[in-house]
Protein backbone atom coordinates (compact mmCIF):
# COMPACT_ATOMS: atom_id res chain seq x y z
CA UNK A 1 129.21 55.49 90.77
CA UNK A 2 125.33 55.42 90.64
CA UNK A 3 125.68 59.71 91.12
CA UNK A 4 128.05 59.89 87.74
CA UNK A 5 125.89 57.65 86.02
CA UNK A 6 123.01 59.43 86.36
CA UNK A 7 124.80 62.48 85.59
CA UNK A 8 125.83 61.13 82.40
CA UNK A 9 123.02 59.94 81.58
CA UNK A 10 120.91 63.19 82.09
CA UNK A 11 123.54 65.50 81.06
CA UNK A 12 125.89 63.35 78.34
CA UNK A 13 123.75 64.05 75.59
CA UNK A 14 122.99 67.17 76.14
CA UNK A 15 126.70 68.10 76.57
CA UNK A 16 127.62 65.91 73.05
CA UNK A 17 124.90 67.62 70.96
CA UNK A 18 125.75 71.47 72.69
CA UNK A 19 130.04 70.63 71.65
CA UNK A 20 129.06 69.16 67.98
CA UNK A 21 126.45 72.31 67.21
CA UNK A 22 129.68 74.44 68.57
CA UNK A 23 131.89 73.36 66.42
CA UNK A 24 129.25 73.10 63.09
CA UNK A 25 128.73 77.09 63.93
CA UNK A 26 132.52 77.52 64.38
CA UNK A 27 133.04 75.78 60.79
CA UNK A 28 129.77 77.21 59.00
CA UNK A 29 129.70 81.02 59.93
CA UNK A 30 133.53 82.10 58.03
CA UNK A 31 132.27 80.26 55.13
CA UNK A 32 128.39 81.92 55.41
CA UNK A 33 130.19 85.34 56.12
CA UNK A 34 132.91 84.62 52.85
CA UNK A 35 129.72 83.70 50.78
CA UNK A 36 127.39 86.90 51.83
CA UNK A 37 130.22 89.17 51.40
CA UNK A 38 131.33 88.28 47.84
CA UNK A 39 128.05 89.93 46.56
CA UNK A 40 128.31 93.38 48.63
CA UNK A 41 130.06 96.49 46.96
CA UNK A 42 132.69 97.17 49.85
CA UNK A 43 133.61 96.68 53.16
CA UNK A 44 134.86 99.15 55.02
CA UNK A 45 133.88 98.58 58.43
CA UNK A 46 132.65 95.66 60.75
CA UNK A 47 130.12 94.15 57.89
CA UNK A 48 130.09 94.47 54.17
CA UNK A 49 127.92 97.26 52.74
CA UNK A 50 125.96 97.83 49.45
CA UNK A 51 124.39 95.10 48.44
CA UNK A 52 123.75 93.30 46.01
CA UNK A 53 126.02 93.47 43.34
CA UNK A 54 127.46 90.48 40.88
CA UNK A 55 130.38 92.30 40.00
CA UNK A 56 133.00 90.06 41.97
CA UNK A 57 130.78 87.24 40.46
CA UNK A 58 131.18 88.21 36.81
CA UNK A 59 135.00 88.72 37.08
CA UNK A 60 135.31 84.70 38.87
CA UNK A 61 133.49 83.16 36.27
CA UNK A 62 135.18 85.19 33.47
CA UNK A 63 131.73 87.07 32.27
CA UNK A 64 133.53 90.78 33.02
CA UNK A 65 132.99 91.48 29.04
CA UNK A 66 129.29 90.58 29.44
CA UNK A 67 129.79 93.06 32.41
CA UNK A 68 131.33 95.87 30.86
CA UNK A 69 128.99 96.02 28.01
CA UNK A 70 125.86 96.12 30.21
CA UNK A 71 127.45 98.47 32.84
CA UNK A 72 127.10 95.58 35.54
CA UNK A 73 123.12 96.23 34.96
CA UNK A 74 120.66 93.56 33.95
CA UNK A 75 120.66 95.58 30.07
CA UNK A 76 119.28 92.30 28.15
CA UNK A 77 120.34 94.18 24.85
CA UNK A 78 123.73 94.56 26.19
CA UNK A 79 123.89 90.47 27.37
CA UNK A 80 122.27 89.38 23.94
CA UNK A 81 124.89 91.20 22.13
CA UNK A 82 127.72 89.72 23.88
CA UNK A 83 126.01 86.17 24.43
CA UNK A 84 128.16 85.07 21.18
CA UNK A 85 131.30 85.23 23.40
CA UNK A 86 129.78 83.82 26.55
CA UNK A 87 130.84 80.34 25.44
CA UNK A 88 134.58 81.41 25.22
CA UNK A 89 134.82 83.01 28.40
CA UNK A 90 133.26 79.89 30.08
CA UNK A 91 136.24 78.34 28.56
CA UNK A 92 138.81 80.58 29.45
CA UNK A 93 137.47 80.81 33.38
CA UNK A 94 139.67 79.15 35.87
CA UNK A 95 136.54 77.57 37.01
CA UNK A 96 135.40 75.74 34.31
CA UNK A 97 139.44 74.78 33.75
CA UNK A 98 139.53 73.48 36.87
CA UNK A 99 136.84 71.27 36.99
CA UNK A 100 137.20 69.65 33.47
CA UNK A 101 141.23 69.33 34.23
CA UNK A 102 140.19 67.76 37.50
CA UNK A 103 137.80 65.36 36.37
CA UNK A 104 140.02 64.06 33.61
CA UNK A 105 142.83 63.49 36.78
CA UNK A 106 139.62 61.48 38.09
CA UNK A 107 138.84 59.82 35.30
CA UNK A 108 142.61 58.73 34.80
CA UNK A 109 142.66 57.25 38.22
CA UNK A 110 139.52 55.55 38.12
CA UNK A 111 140.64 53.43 34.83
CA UNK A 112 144.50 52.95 36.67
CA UNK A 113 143.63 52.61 40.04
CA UNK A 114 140.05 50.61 40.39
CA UNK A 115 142.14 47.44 38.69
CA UNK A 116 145.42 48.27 40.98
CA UNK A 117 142.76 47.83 43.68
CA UNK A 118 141.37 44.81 42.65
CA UNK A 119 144.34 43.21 41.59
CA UNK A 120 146.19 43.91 45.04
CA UNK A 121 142.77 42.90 47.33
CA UNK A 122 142.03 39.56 45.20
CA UNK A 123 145.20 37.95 44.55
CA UNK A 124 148.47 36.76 45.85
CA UNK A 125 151.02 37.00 44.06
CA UNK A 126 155.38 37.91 44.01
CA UNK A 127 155.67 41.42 45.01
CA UNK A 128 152.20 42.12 45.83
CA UNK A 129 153.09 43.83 49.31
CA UNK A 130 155.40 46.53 47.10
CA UNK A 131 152.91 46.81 44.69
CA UNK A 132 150.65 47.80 47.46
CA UNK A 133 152.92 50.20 48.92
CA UNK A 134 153.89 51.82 46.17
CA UNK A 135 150.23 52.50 44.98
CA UNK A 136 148.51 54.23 48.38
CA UNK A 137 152.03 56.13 48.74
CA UNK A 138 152.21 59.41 46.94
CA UNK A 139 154.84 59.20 44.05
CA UNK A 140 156.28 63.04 45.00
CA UNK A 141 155.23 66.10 46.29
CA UNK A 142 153.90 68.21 43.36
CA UNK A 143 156.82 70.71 43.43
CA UNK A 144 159.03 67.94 42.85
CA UNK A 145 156.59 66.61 40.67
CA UNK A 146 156.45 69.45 38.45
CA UNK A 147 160.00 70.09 38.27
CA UNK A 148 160.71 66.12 37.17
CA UNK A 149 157.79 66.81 34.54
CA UNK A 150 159.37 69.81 33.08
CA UNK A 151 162.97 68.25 32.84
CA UNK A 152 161.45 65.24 31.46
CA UNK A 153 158.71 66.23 29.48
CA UNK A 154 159.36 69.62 28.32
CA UNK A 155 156.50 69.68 25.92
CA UNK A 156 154.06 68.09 27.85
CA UNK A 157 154.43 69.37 31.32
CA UNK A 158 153.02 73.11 30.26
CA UNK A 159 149.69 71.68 28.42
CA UNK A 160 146.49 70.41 29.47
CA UNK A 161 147.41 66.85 29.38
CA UNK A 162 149.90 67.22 31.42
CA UNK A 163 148.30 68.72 34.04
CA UNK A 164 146.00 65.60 34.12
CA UNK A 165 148.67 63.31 33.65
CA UNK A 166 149.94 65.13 37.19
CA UNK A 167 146.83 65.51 38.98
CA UNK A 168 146.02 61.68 38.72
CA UNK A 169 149.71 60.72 39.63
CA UNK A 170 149.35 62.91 43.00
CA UNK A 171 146.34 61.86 43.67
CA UNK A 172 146.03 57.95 42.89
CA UNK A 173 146.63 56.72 46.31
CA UNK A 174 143.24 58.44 47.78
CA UNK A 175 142.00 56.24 44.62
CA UNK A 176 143.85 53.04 45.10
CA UNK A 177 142.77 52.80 48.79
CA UNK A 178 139.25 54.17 48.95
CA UNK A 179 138.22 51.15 46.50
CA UNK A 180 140.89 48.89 48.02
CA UNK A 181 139.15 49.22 51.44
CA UNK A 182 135.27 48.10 49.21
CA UNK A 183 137.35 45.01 47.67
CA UNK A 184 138.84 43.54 50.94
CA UNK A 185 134.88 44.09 52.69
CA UNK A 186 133.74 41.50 49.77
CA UNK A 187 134.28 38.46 49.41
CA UNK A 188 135.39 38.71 45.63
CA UNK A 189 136.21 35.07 44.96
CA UNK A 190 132.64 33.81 45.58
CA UNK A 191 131.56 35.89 44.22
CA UNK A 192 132.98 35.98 40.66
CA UNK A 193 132.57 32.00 41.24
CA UNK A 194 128.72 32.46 41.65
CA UNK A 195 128.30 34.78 38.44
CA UNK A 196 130.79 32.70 36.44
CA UNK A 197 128.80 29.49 37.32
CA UNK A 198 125.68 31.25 36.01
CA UNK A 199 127.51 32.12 32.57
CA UNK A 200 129.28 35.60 33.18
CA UNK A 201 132.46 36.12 31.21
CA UNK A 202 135.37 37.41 33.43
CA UNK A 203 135.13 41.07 31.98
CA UNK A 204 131.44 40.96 32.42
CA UNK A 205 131.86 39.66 35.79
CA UNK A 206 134.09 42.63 36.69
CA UNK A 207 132.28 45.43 35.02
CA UNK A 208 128.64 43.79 36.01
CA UNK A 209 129.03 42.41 39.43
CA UNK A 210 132.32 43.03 41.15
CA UNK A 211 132.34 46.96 39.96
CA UNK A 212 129.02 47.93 41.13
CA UNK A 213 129.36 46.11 44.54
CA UNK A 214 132.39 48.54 45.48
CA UNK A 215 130.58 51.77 44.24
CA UNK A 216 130.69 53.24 47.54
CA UNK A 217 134.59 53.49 47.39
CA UNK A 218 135.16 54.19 43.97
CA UNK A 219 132.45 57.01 45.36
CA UNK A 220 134.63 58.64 47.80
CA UNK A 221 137.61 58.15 46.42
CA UNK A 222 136.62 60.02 42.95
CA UNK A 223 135.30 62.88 45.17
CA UNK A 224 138.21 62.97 47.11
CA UNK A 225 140.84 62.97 44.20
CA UNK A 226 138.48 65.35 42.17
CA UNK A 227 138.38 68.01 45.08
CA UNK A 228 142.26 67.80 46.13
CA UNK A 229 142.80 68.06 42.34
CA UNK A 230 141.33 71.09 41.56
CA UNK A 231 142.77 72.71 44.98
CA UNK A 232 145.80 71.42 43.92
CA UNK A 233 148.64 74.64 43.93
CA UNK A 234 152.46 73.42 44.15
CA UNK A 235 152.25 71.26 40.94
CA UNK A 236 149.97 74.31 39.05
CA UNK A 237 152.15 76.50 39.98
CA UNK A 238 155.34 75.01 38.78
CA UNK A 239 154.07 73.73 35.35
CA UNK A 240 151.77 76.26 34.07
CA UNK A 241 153.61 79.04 31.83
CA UNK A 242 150.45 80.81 30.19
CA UNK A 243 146.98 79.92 29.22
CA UNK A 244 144.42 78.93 31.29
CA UNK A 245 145.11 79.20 35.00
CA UNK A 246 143.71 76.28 37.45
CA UNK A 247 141.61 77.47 39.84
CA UNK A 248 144.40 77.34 42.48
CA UNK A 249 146.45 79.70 40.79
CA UNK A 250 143.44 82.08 40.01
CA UNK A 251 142.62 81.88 44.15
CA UNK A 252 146.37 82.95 44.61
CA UNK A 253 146.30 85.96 42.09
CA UNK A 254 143.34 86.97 43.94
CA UNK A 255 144.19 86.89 46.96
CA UNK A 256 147.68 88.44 46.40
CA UNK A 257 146.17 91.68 43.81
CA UNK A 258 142.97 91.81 44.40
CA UNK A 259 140.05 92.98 47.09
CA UNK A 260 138.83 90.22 49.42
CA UNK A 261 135.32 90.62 48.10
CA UNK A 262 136.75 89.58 44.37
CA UNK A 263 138.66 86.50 46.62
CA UNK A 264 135.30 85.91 48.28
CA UNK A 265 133.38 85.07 45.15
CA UNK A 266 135.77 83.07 43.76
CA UNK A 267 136.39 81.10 47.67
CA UNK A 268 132.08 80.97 46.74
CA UNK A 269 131.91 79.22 43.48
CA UNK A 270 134.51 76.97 44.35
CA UNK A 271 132.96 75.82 47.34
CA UNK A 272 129.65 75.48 45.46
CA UNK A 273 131.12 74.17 42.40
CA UNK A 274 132.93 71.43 45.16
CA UNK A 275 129.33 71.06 46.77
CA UNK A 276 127.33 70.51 43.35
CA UNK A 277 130.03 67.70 41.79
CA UNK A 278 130.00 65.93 45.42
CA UNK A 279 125.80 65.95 45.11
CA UNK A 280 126.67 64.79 41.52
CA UNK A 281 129.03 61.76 41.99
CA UNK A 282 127.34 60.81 45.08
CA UNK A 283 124.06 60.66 43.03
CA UNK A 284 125.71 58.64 40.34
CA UNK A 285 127.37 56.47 43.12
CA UNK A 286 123.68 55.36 44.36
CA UNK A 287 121.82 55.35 40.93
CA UNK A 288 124.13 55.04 38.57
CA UNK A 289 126.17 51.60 39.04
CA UNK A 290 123.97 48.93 38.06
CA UNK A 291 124.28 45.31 38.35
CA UNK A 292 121.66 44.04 35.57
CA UNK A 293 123.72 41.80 33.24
């Protein structure tokens, strides 16, 4: 016994720091490899060749006009003349779709499913145990989803809204159960006893005190929901008909008609894009809940 113990203890961490660095390189290098190739010209053998080139670049975040015009050279004539349509190809790229498309699905949840939280960790009351089910259980998969919103709502299902409207609905649970989790670690009824004793109002209680306490999970669960929404295919797919494409459906018509390196930019932004809004909400998760009354 002594022998394995002092094995362990000489060799354990070793052993548990060499299998975690293993696996980090295993995860890291596809997605290093993905981002370095999406600015080389081709790839034709073992590694990518010619760099460096924003071509793929241009084409993912929908500046190919701004492209064209300068001959995918840094002309600043050629930009400044097309910098009057810059703004509506940032609105027409999948990119810039997906994230604002996404964050109103987060936004939707967060005003729904913060009080479903609350309301399910703080009180008892008749039904509360379906209630609870019902809310951390997804309502449908999104193909089924999308096919129920394009019986039912014909007019809605193809448009903007209702992409949100679907994107929050799939995604609520992650919502309901991230903050659900901050709400049963508190002890909410002392506390809103202690700031109504001091003069709080119940709303201001909420929004002041019992809010800010459970920013960690309204934290994760926003990135969650906003990252799994703007991956989110089956329900794109089924309900989008024509104008701007999600992100997941851009990735798709990449992948299926065009060259890897075009796929490997747009893989890139999106995994910087998912990268900068995680910095951003966790930054606004530690700075931006406040408790002042």
């Amino acid at each position: 016994m002594s022998g394995n113990a002092s094995l362990s203890a000489k060799y354990g961490r070793t052993l548990v720091t060499g299998v975690l660095a293993v696996t980090v390189l295993f995860l890291l290098v596809p997605v290093v490899v993905t981002f370095v190739a999406s600015f080389a010209r081709s790839w034709t053998g073992p590694l990518p060749s010619g760099f460096v080139t924003l071509e793929h670049w241009r084409y993912v975040l929908g500046f190919q006009q701004v492209s064209d015009a300068a001959n995918y050279s840094l002309n600043l004539d050629a930009v400044i003349r097309a910098f009057p349509n810059v703004g509506a190809m940032v609105r027409a790229s999948p990119l810039f779709a997906s994230l604002v498309l996404a964050l109103g699905g987060v936004a939707v949840n967060l005003v729904a499913g913060v009080p479903i939280a609350y309301a399910v960790a703080r009180y008892e009351f008749p039904g509360r145990e379906w209630v609870n089910a019902f809310a951390v259980l997804p309502l449908a998969p999104g193909i089924v989803l999308g096919v129920a919103f394009l019986r039912a709502y014909p007019d809605l299902a193809a448009t903007n809204l209702g992409l949100v409207v679907g994107y929050s609905l799939l995604k609520a649970p992650y919502m309901v159960m991230a903050v659900q989790s901050s709400f049963e670690s508190m002890d909410l009824r002392q506390m809103e006893e202690s700031a109504r004793s001091l003069g709080a109002s119940w709303p201001r209680t909420f929004l002041t005190v019992v809010v800010p306490n459970a920013r960690t999970g309204i934290v994760s669960g926003s990135i969650i929901c906003w990252t799994l929404a703007a991956a989110e295919f089956n329900f794109s797919y089924v309900v989008v008909s024509g104008g701007n494409r999600p992100l997941s459906l851009f990735l798709k018509a990449n992948i299926s008609n065009s060259s890897f390196l075009t796929t490997a930019a747009a893989v890139s932004a999106f995994f910087l894009l998912v990268a900068g809004i995680t910095g951003l909400l966790q930054v606004v998760g530690t700075r931006g809940f406040s408790a002042r009354t």
